[in-house]
Protein backbone atom coordinates (compact mmCIF):
# COMPACT_ATOMS: atom_id res chain seq x y z
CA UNK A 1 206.40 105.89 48.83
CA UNK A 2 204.67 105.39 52.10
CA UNK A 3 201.72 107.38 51.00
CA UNK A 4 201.49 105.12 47.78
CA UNK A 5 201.65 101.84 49.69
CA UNK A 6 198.83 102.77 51.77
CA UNK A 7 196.90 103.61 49.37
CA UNK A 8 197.42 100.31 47.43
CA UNK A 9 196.86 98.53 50.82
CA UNK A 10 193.25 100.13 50.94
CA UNK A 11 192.49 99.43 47.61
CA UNK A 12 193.47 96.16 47.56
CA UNK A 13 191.42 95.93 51.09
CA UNK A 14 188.60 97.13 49.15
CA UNK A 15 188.21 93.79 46.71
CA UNK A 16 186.66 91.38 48.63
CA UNK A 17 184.06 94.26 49.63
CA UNK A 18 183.54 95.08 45.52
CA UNK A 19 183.09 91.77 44.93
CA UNK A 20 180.31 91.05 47.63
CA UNK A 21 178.90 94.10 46.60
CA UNK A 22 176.64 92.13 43.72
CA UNK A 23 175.42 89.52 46.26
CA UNK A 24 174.65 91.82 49.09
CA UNK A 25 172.39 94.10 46.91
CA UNK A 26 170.75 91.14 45.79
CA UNK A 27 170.41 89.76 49.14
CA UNK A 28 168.85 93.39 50.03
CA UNK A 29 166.53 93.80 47.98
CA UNK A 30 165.04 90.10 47.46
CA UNK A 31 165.68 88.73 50.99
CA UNK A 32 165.96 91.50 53.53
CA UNK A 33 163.33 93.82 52.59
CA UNK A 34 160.67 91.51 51.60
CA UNK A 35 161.24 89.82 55.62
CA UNK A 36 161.31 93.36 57.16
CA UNK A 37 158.02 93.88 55.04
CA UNK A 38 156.29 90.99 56.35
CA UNK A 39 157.55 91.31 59.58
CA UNK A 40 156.38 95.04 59.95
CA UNK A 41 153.10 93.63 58.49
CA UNK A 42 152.63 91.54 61.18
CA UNK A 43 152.47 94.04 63.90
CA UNK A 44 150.74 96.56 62.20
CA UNK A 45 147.83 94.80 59.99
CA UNK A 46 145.16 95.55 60.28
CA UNK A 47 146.45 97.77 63.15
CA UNK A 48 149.34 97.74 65.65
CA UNK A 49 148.95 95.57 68.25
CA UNK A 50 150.57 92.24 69.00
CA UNK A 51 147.30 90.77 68.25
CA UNK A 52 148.23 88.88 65.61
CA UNK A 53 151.15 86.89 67.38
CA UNK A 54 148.23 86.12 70.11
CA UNK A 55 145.83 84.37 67.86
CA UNK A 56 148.41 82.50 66.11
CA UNK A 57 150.10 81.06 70.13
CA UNK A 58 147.00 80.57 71.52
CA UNK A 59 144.29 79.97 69.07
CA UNK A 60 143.40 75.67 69.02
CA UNK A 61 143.74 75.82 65.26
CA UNK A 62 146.84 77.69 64.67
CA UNK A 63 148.60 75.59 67.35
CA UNK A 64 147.32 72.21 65.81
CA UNK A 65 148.48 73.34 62.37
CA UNK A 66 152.02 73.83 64.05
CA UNK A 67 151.83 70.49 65.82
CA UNK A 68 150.78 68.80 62.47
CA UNK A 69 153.75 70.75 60.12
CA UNK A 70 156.28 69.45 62.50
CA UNK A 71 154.92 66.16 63.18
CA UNK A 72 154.59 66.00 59.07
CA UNK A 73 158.28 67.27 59.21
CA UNK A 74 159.90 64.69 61.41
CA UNK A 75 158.06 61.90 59.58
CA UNK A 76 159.01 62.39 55.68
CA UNK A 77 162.20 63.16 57.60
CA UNK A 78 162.34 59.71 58.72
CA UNK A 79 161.11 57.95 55.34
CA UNK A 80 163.49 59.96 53.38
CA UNK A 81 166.33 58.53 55.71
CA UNK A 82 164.84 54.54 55.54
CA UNK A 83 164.72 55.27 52.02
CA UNK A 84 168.07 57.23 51.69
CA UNK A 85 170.56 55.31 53.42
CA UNK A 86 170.61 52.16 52.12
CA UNK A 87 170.88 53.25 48.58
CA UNK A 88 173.22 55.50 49.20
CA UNK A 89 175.42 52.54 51.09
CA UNK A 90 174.78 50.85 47.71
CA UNK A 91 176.31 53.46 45.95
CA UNK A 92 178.99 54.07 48.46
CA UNK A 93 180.26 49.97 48.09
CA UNK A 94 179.29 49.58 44.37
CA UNK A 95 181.81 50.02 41.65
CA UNK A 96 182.30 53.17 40.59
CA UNK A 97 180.33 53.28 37.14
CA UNK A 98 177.50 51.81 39.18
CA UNK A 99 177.74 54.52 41.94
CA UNK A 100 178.16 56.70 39.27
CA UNK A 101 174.71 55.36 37.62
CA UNK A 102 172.88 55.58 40.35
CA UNK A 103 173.95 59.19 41.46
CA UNK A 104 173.05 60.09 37.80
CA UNK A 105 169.03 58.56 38.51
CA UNK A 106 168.89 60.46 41.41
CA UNK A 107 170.11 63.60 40.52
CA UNK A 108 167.79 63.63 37.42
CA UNK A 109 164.55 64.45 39.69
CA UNK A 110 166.54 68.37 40.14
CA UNK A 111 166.29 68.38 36.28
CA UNK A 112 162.11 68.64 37.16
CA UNK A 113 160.04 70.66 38.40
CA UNK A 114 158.74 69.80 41.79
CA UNK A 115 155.58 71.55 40.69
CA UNK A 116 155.48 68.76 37.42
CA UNK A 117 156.37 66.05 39.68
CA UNK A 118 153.52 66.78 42.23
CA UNK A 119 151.09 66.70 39.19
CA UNK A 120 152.12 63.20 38.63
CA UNK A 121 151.35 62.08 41.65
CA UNK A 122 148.51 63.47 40.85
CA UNK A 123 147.57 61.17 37.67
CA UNK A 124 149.20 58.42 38.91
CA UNK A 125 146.97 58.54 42.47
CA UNK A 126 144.02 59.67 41.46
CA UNK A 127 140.80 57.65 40.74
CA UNK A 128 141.71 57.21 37.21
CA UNK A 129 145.36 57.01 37.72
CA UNK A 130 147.28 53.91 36.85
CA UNK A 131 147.26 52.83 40.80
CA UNK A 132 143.78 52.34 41.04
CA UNK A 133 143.57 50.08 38.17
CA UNK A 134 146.33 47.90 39.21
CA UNK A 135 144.06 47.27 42.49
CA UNK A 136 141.10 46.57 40.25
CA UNK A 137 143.06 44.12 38.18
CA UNK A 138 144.14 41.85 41.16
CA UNK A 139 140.61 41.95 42.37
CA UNK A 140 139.93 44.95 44.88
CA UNK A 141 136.90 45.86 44.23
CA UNK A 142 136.70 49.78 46.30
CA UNK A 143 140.25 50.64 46.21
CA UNK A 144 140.75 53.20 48.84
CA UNK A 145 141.34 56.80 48.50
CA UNK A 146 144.79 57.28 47.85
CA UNK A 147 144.48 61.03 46.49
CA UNK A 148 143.74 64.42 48.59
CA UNK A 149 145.16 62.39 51.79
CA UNK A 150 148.00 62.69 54.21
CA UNK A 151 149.47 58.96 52.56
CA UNK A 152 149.32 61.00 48.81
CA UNK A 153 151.03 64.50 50.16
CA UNK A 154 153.95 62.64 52.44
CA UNK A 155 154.97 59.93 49.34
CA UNK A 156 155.34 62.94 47.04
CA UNK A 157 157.51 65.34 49.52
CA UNK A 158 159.58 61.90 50.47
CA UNK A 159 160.49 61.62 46.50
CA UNK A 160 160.92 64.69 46.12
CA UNK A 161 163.33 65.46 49.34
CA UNK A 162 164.89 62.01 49.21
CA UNK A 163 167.66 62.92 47.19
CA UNK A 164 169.24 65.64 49.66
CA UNK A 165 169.34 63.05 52.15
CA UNK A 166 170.58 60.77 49.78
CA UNK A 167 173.51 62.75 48.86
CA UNK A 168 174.50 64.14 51.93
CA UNK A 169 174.65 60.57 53.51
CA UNK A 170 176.49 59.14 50.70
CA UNK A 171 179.33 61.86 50.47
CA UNK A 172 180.07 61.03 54.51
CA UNK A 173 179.98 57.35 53.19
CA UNK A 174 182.67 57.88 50.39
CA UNK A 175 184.89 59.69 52.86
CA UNK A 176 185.19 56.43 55.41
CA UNK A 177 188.38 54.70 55.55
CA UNK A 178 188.33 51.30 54.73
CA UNK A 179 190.74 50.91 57.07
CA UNK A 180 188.76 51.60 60.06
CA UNK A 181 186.00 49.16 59.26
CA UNK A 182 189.26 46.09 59.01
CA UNK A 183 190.62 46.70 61.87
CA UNK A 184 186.88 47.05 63.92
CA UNK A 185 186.68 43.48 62.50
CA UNK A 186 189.68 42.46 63.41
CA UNK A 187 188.86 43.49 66.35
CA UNK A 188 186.08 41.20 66.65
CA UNK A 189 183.49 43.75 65.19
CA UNK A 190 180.63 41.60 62.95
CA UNK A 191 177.47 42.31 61.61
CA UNK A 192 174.95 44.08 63.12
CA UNK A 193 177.65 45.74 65.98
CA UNK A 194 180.10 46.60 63.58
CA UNK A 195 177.28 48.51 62.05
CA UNK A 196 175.89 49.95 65.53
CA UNK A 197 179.08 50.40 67.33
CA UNK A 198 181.42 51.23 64.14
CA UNK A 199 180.31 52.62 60.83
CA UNK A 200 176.39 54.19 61.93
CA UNK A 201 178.81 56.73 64.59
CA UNK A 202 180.80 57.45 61.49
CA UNK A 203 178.08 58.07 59.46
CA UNK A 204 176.27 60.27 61.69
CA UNK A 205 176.87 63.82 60.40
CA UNK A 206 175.60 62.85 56.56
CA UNK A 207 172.32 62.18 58.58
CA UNK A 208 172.48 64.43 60.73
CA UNK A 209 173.04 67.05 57.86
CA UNK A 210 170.51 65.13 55.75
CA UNK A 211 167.83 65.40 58.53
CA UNK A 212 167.91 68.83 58.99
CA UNK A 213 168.25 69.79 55.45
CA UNK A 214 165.03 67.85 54.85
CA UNK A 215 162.89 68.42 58.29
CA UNK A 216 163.87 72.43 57.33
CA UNK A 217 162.33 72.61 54.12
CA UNK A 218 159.71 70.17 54.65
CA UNK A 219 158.67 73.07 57.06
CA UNK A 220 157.95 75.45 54.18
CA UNK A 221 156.32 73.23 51.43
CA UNK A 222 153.53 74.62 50.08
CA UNK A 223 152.37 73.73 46.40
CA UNK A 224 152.60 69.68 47.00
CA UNK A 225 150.65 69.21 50.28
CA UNK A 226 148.04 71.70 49.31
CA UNK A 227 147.35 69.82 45.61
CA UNK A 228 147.98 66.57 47.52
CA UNK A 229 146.85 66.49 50.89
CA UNK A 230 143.86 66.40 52.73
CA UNK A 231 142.32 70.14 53.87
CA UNK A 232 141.89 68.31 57.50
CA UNK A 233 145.62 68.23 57.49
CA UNK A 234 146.84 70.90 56.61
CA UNK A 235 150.31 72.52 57.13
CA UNK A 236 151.53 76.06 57.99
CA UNK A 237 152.61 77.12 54.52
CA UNK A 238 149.06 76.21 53.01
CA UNK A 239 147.00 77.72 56.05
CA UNK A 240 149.63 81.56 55.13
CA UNK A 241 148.30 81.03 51.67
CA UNK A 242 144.72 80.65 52.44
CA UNK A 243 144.62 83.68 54.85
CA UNK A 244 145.97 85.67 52.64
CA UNK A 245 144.39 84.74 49.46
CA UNK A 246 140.68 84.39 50.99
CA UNK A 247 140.38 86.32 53.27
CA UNK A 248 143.08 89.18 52.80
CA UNK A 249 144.68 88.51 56.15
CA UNK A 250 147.85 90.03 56.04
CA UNK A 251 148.76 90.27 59.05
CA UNK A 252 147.87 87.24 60.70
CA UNK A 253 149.86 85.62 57.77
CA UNK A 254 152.65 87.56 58.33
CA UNK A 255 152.32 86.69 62.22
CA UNK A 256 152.83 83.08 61.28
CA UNK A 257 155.19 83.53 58.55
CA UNK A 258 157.52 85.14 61.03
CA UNK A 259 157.03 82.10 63.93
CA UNK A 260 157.81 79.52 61.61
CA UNK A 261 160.96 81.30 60.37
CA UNK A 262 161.43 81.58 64.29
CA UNK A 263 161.28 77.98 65.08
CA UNK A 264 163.41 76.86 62.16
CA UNK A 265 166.40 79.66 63.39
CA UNK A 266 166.13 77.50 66.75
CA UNK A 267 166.43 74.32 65.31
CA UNK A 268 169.39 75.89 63.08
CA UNK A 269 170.40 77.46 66.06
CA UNK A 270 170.58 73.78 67.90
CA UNK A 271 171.82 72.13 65.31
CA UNK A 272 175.19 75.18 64.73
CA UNK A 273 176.36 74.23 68.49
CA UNK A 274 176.04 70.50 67.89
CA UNK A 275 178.01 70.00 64.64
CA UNK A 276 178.31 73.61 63.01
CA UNK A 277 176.54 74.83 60.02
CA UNK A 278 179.27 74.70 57.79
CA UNK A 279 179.35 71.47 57.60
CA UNK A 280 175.60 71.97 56.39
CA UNK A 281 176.55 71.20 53.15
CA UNK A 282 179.54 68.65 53.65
């Protein structure tokens, strides 16, 4: 009987490990290998050295390509939260078929393509493009360039990331009690410092899990700021790309590949032993 009970105990131990077994081959084979592959790749193309790390920490155009991803990174962080917190205090003090409405437009940009939604931006900046001939109309006679600039490659990754920041600062909004925001004015809490003092503290982890959801994969973009932006400014993702695709560079891509991903682990890193990442994702 004892015998039989252990044995039930270890299969019954064994379940949660049979049903992780899908997601950790998957996880394998699409996630692990493919980073040990570029990581060996960047130590031993085109032959092992640590050469590769060297150009990429000390070489004036690697560095200023850094410089610019992250300065690019904190700034459509920044837009995406002036854009995304007021609507999403709209939506958190509306009525609830309004919220509801609203939630609904926002959401609907998943339902596309980021890849379709940079090529509008496309049409609708370029010379041609609607844009342009609203500025001839009221009377500008050389409007200026809006496409193949930084202004064209930071609107389109703001509406396109907006709505994570959106979201993640209206579901800390929702979860406020009303209560606390009547008695801060009974209190004598009004206006602008029952705002500072009251409800932007309690709002602070949607924006703080906003912001880092955003500056993170702002890091990586790739498709919209190299159809977008200008090649003066580029950004990390786009400078991998053209190493490897002109000049067959494998291991200096690889190089910087692997100290982005090492930058973004600190700032994950940072960000786990101020407010945990399980709470990532509300």
């Amino acid at each position: 009987m004892g015998i039989s009970l252990s044995r039930l105990t270890e299969k019954t131990n064994l379940w949660p490990w049979l049903l992780l077994a899908p997601l950790g081959i998957y996880m394998l084979i699409f996630f692990v290998v493919p980073l040990a592959d570029v990581a060996i790749m960047s130590f031993t193309e085109p032959r092992v050295s640590l050469a590769n790390y060297q150009k990429v920490l000390t070489g004036a155009l690697y560095q200023r390509v850094f410089v610019n991803t992250f300065l690019t990174a904190a700034f459509v962080t920044l837009c995406c939260l002036a854009v995304g917190y007021p609507l999403a205090y709209v939506m958190a003090h509306s009525r609830p078929r309004t919220a509801m409405l609203i939630l609904l437009l926002v959401t609907m940009s998943f339902w596309t393509s980021f890849l379709v939604r940079t090529y509008s931006w496309m049409v609708l900046l370029g010379n041609n493009g609607p844009l342009v001939a609203l500025l001839q109309m009221i009377g500008v006679e050389k409007p200026p360039q809006l496409l193949f600039t930084r202004f064209s490659s930071t609107l389109a990754m703001v509406h396109i990331l907006a709505p994570y920041m959106i979201m993640n600062v209206y579901s800390v909004m929702k979860k406020i009690d009303p209560a606390l925001i009547r008695s801060a004015e009974s209190l004598g809490a009004k206006g602008f410092s029952l705002f500072r003092h009251v409800y932007l503290p309690l709002t602070a982890p949607g924006i703080a899990n906003g912001s880092v959801l955003v500056f993170v994969i702002c890091l990586g973009f790739y498709v919209t700021p190299v159809l977008l932006g200008s090649p003066r400014e580029q950004m990390i993702a786009g400078l991998i790309g053209h190493q490897i695709e002109e000049f067959l560079a494998f291991g200096l891509g690889s190089a910087m590949a692997m100290v982005l991903l090492v930058l973004t682990l600190i700032i994950l890193t940072i960000y786990h032993r101020r407010f945990g990442l399980d709470k990532l994702w509300g």
